[in-house]
C-alpha atoms as a PDB file:
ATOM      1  CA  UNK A   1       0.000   0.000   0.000  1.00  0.00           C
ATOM      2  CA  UNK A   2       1.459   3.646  -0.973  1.00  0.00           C
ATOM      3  CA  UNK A   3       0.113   6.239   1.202  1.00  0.00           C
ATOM      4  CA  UNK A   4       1.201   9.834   0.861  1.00  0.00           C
ATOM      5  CA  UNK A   5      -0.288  13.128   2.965  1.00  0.00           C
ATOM      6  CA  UNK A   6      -1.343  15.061  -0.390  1.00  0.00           C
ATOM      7  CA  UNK A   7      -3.248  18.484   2.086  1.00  0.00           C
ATOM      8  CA  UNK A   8      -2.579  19.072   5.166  1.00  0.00           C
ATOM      9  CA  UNK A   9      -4.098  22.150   6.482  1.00  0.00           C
ATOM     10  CA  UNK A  10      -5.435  23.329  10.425  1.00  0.00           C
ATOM     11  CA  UNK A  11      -7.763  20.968  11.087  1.00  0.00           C
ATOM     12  CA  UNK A  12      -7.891  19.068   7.334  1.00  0.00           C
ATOM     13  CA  UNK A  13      -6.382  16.268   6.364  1.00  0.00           C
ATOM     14  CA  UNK A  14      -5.902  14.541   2.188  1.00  0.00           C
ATOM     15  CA  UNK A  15      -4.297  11.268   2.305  1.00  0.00           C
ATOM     16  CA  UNK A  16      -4.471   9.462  -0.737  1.00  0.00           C
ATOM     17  CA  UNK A  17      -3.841   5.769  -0.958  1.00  0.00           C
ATOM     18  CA  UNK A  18      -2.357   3.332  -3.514  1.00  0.00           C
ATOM     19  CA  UNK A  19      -3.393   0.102  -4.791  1.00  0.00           C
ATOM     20  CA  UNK A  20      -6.480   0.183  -2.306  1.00  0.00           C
ATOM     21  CA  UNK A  21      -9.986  -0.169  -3.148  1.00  0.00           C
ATOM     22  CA  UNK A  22     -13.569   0.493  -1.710  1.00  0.00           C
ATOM     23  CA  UNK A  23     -13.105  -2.053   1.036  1.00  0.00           C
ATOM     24  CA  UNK A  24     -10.235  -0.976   3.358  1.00  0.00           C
ATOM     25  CA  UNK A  25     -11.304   2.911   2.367  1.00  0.00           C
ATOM     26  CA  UNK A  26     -15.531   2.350   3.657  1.00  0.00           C
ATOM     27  CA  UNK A  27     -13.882   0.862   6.026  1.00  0.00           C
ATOM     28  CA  UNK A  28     -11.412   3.363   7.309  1.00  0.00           C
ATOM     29  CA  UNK A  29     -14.130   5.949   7.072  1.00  0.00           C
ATOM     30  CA  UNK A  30     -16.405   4.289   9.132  1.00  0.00           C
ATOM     31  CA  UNK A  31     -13.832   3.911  11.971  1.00  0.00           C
ATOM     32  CA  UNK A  32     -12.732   7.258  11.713  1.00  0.00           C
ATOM     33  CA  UNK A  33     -16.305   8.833  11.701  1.00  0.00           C
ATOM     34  CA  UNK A  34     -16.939   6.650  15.231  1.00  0.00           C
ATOM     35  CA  UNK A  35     -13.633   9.228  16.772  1.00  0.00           C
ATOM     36  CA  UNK A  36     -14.645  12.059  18.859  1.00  0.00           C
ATOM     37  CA  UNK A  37     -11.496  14.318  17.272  1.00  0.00           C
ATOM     38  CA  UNK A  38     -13.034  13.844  13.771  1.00  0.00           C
ATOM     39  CA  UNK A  39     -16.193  16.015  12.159  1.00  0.00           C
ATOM     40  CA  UNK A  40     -16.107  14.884   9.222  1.00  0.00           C
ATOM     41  CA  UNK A  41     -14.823  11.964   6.684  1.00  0.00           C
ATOM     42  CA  UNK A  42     -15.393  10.591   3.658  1.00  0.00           C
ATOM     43  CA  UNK A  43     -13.253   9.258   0.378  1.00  0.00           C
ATOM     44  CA  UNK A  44     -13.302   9.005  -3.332  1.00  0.00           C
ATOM     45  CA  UNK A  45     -12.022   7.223  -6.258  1.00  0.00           C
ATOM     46  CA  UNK A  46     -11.491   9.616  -9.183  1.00  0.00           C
ATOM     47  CA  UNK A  47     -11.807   6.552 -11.757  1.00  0.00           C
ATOM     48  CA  UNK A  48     -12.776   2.893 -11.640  1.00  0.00           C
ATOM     49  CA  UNK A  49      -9.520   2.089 -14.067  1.00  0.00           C
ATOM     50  CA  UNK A  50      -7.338   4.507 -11.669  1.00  0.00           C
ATOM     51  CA  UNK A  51      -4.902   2.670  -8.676  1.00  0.00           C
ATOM     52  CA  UNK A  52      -5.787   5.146  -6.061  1.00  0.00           C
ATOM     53  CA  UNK A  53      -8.259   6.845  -3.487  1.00  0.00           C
ATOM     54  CA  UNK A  54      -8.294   9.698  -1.264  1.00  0.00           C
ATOM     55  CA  UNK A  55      -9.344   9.893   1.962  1.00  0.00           C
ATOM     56  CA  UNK A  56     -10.643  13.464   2.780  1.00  0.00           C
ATOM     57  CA  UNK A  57     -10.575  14.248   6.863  1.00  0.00           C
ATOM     58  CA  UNK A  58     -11.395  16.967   9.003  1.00  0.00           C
ATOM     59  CA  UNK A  59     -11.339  17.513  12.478  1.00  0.00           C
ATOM     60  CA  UNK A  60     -13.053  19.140  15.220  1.00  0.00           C
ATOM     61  CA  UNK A  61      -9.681  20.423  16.735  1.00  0.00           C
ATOM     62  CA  UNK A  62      -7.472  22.639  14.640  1.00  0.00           C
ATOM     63  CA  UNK A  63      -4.203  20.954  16.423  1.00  0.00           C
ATOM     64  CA  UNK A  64      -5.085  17.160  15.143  1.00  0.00           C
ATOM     65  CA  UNK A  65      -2.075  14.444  15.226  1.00  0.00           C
ATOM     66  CA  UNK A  66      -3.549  12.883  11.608  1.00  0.00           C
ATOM     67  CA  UNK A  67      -0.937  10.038  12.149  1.00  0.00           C
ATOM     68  CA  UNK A  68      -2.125   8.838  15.781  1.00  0.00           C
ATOM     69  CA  UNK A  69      -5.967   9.174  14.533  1.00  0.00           C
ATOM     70  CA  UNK A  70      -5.348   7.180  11.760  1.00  0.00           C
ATOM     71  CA  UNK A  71      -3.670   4.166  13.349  1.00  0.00           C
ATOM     72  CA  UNK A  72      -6.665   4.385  16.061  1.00  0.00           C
ATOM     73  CA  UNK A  73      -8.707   4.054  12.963  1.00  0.00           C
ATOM     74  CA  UNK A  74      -6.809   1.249  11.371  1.00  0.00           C
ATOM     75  CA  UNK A  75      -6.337  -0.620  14.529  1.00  0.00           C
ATOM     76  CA  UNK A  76     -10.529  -0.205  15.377  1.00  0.00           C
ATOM     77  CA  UNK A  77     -11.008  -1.449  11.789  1.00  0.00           C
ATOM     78  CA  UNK A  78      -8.932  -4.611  12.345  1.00  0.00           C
ATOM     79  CA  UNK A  79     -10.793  -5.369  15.528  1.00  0.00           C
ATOM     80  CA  UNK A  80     -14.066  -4.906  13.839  1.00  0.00           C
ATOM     81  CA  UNK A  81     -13.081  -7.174  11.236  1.00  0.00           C
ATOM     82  CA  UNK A  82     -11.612  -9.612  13.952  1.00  0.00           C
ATOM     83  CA  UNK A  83     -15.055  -9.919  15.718  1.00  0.00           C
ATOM     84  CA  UNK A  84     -16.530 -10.581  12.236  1.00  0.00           C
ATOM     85  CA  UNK A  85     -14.208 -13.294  11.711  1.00  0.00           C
ATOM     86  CA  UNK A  86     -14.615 -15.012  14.760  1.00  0.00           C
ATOM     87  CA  UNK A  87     -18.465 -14.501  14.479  1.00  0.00           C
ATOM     88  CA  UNK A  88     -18.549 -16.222  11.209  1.00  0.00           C
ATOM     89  CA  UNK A  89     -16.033 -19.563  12.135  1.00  0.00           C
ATOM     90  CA  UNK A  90     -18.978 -19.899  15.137  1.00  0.00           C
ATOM     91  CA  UNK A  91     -21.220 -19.778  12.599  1.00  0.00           C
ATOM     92  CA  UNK A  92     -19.762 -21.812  10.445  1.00  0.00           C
ATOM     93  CA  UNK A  93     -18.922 -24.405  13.184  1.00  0.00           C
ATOM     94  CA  UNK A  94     -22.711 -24.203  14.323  1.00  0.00           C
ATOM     95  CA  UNK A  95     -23.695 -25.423  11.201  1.00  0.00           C
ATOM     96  CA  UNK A  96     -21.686 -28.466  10.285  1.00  0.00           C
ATOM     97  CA  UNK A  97     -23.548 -29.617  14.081  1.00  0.00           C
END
């Protein structure tokens, strides 16, 4: 994954990411959107045929540390999707019962 600070402005934040699609990006958003520090969040991806997003961030503070928010993000994001992996193996296991 390439990911390079493209804005960074008081309280604004453009990251844009390579070789990512929809799926780690909705789900980035969502984590970030669930922080207290962050207003707003949201992505895009210019072109379907294009190897890269950007994530578009701002916050509620003007003095934001974009870095440690988005590792809470990332690391809330991989619990989520730990839960949902351990969810479905139960599920799976209920069935073959």
């Amino acid at each position: 994954m390439k990911l390079n600070i493209i804005k960074e402005e008081e309280g604004y934040v453009e990251v844009e990411f390579g070789g990512e699609s929809h799926t780690l990006l909705n789900l980035l958003q969502t984590s970030l959107l669930e922080d207290p520090a962050v207003e707003m969040a949201g992505y895009t991806r210019p072109h379907p045929l294009m190897d890269r997003s950007r994530l578009f961030i701002r916050f509620k503070g003007k003095k934001a540390n974009v870095k440690e928010i988005l590792k809470k993000a990332a690391d809330n994001a991989e619990a989520k999707l730990k839960e949902f992996d351990e969810g479905l193996n139960q599920s799976i296991s209920n069935l073959k019962k």
